[in-house]
C-alpha atoms as a PDB file:
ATOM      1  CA  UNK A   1     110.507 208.920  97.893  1.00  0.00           C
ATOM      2  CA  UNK A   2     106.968 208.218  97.264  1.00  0.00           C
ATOM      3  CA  UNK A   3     106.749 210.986  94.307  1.00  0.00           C
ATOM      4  CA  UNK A   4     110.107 209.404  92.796  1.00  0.00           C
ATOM      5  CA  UNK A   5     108.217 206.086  92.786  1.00  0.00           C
ATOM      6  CA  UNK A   6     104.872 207.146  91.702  1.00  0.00           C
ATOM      7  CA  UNK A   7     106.456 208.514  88.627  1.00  0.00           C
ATOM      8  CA  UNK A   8     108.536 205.150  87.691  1.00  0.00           C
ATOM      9  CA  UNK A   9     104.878 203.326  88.617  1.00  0.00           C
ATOM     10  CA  UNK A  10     103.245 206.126  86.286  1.00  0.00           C
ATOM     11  CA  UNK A  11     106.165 205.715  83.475  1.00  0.00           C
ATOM     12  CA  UNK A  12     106.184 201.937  83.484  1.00  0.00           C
ATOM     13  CA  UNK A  13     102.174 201.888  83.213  1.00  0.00           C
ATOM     14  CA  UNK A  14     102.696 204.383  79.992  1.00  0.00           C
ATOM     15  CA  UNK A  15     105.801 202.274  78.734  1.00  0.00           C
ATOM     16  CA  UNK A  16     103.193 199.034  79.068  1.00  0.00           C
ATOM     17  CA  UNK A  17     100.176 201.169  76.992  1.00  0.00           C
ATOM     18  CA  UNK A  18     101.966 202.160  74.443  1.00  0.00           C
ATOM     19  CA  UNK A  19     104.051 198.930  73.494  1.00  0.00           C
ATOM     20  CA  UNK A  20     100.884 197.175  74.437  1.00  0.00           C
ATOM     21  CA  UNK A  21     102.570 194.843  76.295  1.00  0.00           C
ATOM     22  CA  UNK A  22      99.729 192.959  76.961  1.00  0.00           C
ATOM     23  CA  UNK A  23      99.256 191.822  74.026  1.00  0.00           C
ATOM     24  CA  UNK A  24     102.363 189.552  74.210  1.00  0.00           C
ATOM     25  CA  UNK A  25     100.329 187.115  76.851  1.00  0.00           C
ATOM     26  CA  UNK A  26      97.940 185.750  74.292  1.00  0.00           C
ATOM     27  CA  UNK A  27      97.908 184.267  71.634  1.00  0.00           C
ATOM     28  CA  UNK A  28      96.645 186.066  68.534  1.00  0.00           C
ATOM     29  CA  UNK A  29      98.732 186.412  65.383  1.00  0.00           C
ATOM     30  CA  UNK A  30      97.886 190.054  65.399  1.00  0.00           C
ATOM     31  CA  UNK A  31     100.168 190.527  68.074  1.00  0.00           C
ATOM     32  CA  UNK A  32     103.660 189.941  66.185  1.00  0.00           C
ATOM     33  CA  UNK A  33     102.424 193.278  63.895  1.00  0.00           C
ATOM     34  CA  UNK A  34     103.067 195.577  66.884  1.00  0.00           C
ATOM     35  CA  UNK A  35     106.406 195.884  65.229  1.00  0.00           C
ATOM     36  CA  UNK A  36     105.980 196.954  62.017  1.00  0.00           C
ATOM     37  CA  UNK A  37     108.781 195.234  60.779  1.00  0.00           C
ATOM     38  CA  UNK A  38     106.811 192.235  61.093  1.00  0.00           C
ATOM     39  CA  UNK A  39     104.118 193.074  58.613  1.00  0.00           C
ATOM     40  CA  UNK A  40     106.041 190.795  55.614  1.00  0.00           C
ATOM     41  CA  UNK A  41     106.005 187.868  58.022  1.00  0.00           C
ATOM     42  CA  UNK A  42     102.578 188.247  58.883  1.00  0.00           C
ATOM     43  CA  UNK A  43     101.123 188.697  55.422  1.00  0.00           C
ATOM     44  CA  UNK A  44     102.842 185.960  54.239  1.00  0.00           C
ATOM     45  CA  UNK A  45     101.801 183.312  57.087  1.00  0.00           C
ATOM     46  CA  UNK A  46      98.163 184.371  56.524  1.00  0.00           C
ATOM     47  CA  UNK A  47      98.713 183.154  52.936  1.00  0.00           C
ATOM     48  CA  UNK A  48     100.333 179.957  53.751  1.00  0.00           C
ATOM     49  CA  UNK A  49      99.038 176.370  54.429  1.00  0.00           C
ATOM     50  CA  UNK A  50      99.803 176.830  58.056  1.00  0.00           C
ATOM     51  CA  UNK A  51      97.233 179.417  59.134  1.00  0.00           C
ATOM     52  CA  UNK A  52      94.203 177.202  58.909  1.00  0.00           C
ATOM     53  CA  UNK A  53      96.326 174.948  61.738  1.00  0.00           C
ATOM     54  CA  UNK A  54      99.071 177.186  63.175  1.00  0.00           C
ATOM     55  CA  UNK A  55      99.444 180.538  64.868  1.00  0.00           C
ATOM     56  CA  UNK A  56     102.999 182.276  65.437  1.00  0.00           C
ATOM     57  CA  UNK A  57     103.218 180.993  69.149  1.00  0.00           C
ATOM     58  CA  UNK A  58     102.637 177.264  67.795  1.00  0.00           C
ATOM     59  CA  UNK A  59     105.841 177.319  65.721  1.00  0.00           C
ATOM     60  CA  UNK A  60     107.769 179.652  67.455  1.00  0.00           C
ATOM     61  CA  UNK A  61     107.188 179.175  71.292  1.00  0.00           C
ATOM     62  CA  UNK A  62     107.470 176.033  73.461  1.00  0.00           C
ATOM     63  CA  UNK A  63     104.982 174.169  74.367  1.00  0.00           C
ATOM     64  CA  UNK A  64     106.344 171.682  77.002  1.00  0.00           C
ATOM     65  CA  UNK A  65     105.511 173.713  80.514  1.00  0.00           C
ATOM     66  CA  UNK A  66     103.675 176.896  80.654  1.00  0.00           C
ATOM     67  CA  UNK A  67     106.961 177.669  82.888  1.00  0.00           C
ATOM     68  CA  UNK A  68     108.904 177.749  79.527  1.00  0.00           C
ATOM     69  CA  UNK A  69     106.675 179.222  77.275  1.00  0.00           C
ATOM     70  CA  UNK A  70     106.364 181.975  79.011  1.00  0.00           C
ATOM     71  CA  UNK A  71     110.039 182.526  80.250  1.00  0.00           C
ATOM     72  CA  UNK A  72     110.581 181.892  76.165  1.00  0.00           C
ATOM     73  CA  UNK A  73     108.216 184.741  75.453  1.00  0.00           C
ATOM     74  CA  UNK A  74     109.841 187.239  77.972  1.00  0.00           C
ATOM     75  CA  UNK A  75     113.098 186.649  76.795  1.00  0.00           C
ATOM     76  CA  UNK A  76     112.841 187.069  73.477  1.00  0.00           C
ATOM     77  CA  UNK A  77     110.140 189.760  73.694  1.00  0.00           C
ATOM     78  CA  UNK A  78     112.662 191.750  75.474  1.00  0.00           C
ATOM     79  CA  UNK A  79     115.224 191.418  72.536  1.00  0.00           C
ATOM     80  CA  UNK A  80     112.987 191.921  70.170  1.00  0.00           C
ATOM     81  CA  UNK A  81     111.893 195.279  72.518  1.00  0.00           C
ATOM     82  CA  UNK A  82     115.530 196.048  72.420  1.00  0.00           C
ATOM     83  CA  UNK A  83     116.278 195.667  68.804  1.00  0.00           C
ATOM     84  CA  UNK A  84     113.075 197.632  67.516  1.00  0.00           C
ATOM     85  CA  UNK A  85     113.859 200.837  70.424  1.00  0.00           C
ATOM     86  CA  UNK A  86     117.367 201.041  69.074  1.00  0.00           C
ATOM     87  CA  UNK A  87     116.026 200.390  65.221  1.00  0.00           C
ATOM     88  CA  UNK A  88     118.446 197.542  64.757  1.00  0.00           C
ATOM     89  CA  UNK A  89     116.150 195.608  62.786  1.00  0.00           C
ATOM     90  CA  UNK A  90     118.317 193.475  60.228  1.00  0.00           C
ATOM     91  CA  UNK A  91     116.780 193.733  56.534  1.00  0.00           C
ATOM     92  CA  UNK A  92     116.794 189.812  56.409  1.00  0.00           C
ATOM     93  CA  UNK A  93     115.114 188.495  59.870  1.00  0.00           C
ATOM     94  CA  UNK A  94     116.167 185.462  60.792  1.00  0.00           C
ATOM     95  CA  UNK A  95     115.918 183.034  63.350  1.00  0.00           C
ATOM     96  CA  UNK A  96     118.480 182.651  65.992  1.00  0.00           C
ATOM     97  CA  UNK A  97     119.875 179.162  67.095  1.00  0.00           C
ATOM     98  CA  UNK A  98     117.261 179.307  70.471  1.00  0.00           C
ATOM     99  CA  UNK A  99     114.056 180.176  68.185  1.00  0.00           C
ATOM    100  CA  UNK A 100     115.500 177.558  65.507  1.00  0.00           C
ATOM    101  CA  UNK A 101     115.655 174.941  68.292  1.00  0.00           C
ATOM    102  CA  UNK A 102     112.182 175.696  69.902  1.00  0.00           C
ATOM    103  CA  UNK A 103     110.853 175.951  65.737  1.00  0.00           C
ATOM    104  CA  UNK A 104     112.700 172.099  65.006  1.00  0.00           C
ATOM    105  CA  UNK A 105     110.885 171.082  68.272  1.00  0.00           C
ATOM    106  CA  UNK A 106     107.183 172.360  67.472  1.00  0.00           C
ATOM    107  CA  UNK A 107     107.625 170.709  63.523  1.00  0.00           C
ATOM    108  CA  UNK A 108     107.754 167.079  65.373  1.00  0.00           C
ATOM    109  CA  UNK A 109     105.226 167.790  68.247  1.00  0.00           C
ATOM    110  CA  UNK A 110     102.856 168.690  65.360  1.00  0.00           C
ATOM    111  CA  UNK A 111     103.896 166.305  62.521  1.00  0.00           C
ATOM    112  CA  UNK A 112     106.221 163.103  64.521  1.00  0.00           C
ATOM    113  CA  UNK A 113     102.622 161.228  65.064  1.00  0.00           C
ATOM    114  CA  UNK A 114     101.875 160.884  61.461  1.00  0.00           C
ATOM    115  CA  UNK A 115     103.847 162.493  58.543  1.00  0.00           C
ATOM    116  CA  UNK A 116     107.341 161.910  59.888  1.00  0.00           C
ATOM    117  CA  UNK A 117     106.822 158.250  60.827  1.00  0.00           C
ATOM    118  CA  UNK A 118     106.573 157.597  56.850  1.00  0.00           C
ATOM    119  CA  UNK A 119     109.852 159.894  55.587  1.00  0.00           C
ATOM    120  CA  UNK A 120     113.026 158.585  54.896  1.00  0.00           C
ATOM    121  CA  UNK A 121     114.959 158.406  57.414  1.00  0.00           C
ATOM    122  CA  UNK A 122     116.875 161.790  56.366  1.00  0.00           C
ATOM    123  CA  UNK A 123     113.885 163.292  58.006  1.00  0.00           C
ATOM    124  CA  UNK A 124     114.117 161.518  61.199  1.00  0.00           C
ATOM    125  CA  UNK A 125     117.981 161.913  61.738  1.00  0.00           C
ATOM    126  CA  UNK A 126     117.607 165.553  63.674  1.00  0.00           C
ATOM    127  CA  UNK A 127     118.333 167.884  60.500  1.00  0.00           C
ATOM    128  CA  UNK A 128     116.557 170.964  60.777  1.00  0.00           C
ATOM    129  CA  UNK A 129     112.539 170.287  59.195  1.00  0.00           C
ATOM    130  CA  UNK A 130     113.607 174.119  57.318  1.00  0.00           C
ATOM    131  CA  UNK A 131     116.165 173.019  55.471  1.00  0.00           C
ATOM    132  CA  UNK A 132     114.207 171.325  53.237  1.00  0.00           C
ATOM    133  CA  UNK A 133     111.119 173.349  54.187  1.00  0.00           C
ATOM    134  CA  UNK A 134     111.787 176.957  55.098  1.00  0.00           C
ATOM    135  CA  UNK A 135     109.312 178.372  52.982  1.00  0.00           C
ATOM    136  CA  UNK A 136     106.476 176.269  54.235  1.00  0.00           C
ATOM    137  CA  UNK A 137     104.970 179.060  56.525  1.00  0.00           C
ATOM    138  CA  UNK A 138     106.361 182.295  54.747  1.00  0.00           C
ATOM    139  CA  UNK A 139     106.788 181.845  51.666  1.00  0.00           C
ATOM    140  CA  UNK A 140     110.286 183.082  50.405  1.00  0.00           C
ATOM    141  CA  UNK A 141     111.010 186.018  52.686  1.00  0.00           C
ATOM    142  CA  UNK A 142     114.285 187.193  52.380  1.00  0.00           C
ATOM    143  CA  UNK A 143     114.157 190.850  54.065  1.00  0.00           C
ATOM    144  CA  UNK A 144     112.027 193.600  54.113  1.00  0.00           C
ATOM    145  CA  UNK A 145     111.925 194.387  50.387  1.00  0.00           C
ATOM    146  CA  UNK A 146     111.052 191.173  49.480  1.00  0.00           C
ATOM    147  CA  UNK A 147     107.659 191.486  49.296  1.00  0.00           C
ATOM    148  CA  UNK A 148     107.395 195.328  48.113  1.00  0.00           C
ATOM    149  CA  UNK A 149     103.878 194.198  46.540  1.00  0.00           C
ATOM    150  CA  UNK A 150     102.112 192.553  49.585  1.00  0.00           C
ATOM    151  CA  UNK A 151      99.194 193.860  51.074  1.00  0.00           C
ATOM    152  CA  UNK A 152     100.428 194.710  54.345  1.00  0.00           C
ATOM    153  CA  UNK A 153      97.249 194.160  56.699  1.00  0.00           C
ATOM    154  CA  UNK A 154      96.293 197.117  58.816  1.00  0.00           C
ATOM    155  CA  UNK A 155      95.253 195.988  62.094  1.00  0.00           C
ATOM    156  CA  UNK A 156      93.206 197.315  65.230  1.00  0.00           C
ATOM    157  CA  UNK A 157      95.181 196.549  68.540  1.00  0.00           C
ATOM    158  CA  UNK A 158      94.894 192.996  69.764  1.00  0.00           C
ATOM    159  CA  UNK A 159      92.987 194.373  73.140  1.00  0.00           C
ATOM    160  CA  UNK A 160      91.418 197.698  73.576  1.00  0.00           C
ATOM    161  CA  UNK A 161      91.783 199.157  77.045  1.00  0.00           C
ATOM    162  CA  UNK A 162      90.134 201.884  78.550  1.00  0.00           C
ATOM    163  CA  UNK A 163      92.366 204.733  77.367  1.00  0.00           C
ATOM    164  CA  UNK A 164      92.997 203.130  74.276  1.00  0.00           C
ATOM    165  CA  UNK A 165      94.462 205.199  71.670  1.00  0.00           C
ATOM    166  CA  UNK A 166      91.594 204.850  69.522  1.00  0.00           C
ATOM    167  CA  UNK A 167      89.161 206.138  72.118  1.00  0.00           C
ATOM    168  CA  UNK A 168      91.133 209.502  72.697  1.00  0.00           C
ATOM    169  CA  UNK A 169      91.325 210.555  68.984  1.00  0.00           C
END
């Protein structure tokens, strides 16, 4: 019994190293290119006119309790986790209705004091911000060849441990 659970303890500490699981409590952009499918998304928010102001958790995380944030982030870190083991990554990614809810909701905590309090009132009657303004943080995405030309940023893990990877080469 104790050998049967030393080796789930020993395979769940390997499972957490090598997805650098970690990682997925802060809050550094970096983190969202530990799927490579990511790297488009990434390249193109660090060209956009939200990375002096935004990381990926302000847009696509709540904010409201730390309760929800981080049940938010388990949730769909697990999908994600899902999708990428079983290499069901879509060519176009897209936001589902829960991330397009918690997206609509970070637009007015950031913008409701000031820039939406002087828009029409098209803009204040609960349409989606990204229908008029999708490409505001990426550009125009569309899938993973969208961007064949983009300088896909190679990046260090987000926190080196111990036994890091990089240490053992």
């Amino acid at each position: 019994m104790f050998a049967l659970m030393g080796i789930i303890a020993g395979m769940l500490l390997v499972t957490i190293r090598v997805s650098e699981a970690y990682s997925y409590l802060t809050d550094d952009p970096r983190t969202c290119m530990n799927c490579h499918v990511m790297a488009t998304q990434y390249a193109t928010w660090e060209r956009s006119s939200h990375r002096a102001v935004a990381n990926c958790n302000d847009c696509h995380v709540p904010h409201d309790s730390l309760l929800r944030k981080y049940a938010f982030k388990a949730k769909d870190g697990l999908r994600h986790t899902a999708i990428f083991t079983l290499r069901l990554e879509p060519q176009v990614i897209r936001a589902i209705p829960a991330s397009k809810a918690v997206i609509y909701e970070n637009c007015l905590r950031c913008h409701l004091p000031k820039q939406l309090s002087q828009l029409p009132l098209l803009c204040q009657s609960g349409r989606s911000c990204t229908e008029c303004h999708g490409s505001v943080a990426h550009g125009e995405v569309g899938g993973l060849a969208a961007t064949p030309n983009v300088r896909r940023p190679h990046l260090a893990p987000v926190m080196q441990l111990p036994f890091s990877r990089e240490e053992s080469k």
